[in-house]
N, C-alpha and C. Protein backbone atom coordinates (compact mmCIF):
# COMPACT_ATOMS: atom_id res chain seq x y z
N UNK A 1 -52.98 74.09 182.42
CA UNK A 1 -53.81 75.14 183.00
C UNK A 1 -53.33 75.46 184.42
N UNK A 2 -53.17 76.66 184.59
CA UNK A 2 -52.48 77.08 185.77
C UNK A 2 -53.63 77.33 187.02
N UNK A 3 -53.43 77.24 188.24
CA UNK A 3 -54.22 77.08 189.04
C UNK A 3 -54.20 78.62 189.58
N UNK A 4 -55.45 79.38 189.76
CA UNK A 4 -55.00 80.72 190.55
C UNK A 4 -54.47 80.68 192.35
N UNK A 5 -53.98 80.99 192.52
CA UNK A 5 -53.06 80.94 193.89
C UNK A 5 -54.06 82.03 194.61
N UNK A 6 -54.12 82.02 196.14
CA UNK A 6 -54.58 82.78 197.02
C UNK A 6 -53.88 84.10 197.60
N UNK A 7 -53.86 84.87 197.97
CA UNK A 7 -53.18 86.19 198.48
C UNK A 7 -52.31 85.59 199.58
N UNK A 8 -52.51 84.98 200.34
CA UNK A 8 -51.81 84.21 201.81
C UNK A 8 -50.27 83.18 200.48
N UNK A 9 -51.12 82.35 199.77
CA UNK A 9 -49.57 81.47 199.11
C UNK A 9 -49.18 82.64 198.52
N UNK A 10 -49.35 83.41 197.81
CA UNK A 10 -48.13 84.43 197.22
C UNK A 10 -47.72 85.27 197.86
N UNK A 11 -47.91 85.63 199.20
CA UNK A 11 -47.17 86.11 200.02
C UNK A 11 -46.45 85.34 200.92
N UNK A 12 -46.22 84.22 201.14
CA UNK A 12 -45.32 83.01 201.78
C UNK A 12 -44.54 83.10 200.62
N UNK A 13 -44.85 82.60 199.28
CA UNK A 13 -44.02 82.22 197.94
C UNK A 13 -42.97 83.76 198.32
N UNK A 14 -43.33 84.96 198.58
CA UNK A 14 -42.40 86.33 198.41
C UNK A 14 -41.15 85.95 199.35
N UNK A 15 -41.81 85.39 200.84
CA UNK A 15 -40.73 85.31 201.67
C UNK A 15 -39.99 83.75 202.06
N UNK A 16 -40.13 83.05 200.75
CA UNK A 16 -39.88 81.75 200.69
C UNK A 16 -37.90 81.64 201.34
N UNK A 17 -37.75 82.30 201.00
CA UNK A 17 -36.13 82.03 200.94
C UNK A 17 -35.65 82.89 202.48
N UNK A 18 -36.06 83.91 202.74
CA UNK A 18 -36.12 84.54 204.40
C UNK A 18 -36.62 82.96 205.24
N UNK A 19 -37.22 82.79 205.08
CA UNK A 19 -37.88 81.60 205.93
C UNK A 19 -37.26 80.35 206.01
N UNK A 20 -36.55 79.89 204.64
CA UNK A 20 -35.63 79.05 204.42
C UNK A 20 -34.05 79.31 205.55
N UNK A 21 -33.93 80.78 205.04
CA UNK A 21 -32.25 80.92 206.12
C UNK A 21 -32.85 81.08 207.47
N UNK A 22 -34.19 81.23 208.10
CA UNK A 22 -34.06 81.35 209.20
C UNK A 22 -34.08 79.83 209.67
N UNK A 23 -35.09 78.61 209.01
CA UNK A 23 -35.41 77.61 209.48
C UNK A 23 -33.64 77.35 209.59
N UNK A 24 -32.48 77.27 208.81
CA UNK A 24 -31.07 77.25 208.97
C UNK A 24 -30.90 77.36 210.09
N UNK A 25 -30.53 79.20 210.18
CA UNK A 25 -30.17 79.70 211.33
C UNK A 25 -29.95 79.49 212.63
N UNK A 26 -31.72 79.14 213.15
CA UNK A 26 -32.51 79.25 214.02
C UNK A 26 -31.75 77.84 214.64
N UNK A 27 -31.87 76.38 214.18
CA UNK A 27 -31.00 75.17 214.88
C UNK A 27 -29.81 75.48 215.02
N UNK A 28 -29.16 76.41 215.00
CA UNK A 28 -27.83 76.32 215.22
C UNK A 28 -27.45 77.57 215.89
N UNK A 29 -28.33 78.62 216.04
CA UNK A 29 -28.25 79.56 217.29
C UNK A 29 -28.75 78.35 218.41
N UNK A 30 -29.51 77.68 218.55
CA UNK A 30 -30.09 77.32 219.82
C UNK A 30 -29.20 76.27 220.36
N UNK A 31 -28.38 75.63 219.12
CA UNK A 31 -27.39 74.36 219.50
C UNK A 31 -26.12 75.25 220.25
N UNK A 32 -25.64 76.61 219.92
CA UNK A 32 -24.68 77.33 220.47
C UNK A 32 -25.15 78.16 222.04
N UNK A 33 -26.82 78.21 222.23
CA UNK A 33 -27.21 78.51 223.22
C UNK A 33 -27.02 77.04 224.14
N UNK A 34 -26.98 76.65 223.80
CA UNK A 34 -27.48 75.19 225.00
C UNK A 34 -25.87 74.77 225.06
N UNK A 35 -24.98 74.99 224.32
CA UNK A 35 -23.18 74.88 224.61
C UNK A 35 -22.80 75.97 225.51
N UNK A 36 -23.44 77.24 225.24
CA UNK A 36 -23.33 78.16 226.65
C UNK A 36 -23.45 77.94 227.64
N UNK A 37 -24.71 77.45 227.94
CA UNK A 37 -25.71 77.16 229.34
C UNK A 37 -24.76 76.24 229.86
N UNK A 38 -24.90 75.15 228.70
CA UNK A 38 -24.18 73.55 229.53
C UNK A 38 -22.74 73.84 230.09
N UNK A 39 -22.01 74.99 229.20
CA UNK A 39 -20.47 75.23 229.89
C UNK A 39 -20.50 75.72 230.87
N UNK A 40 -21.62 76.92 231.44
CA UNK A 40 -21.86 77.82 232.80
C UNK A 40 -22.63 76.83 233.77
N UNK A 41 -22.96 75.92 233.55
CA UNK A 41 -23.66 74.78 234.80
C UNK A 41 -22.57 73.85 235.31
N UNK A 42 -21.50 73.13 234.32
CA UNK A 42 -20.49 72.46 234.62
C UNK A 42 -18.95 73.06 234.90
C-alpha cells in the first residue's frame, strides 16, 4: 500500500537531481574560491 506523499515531497522529488549537482558543484566552487584568496594573500 502506497503512502500518499504531500505537495512540498513531490516537488523536492521534481528537483531531486538539480539539487544533487548543485550539493556537487557548490564544494568545489568554494574549494577553488579559497585557492584564489589564499594565492592573492601569499
Amino acid at each position: 500500500m502506497k503512502k500518499k506523499r504531500n505537495k512540498l515531497e513531490r516537488k523536492l522529488d521534481e528537483y531531486n537531481h538539480t539539487m544533487e549537482l548543485v550539493r556537487t558543484i557548490l564544494p568545489i566552487a568554494i574549494l577553488v574560491i579559497q585557492v584564489i584568496i589564499l594565492m592573492k594573500v601569499i
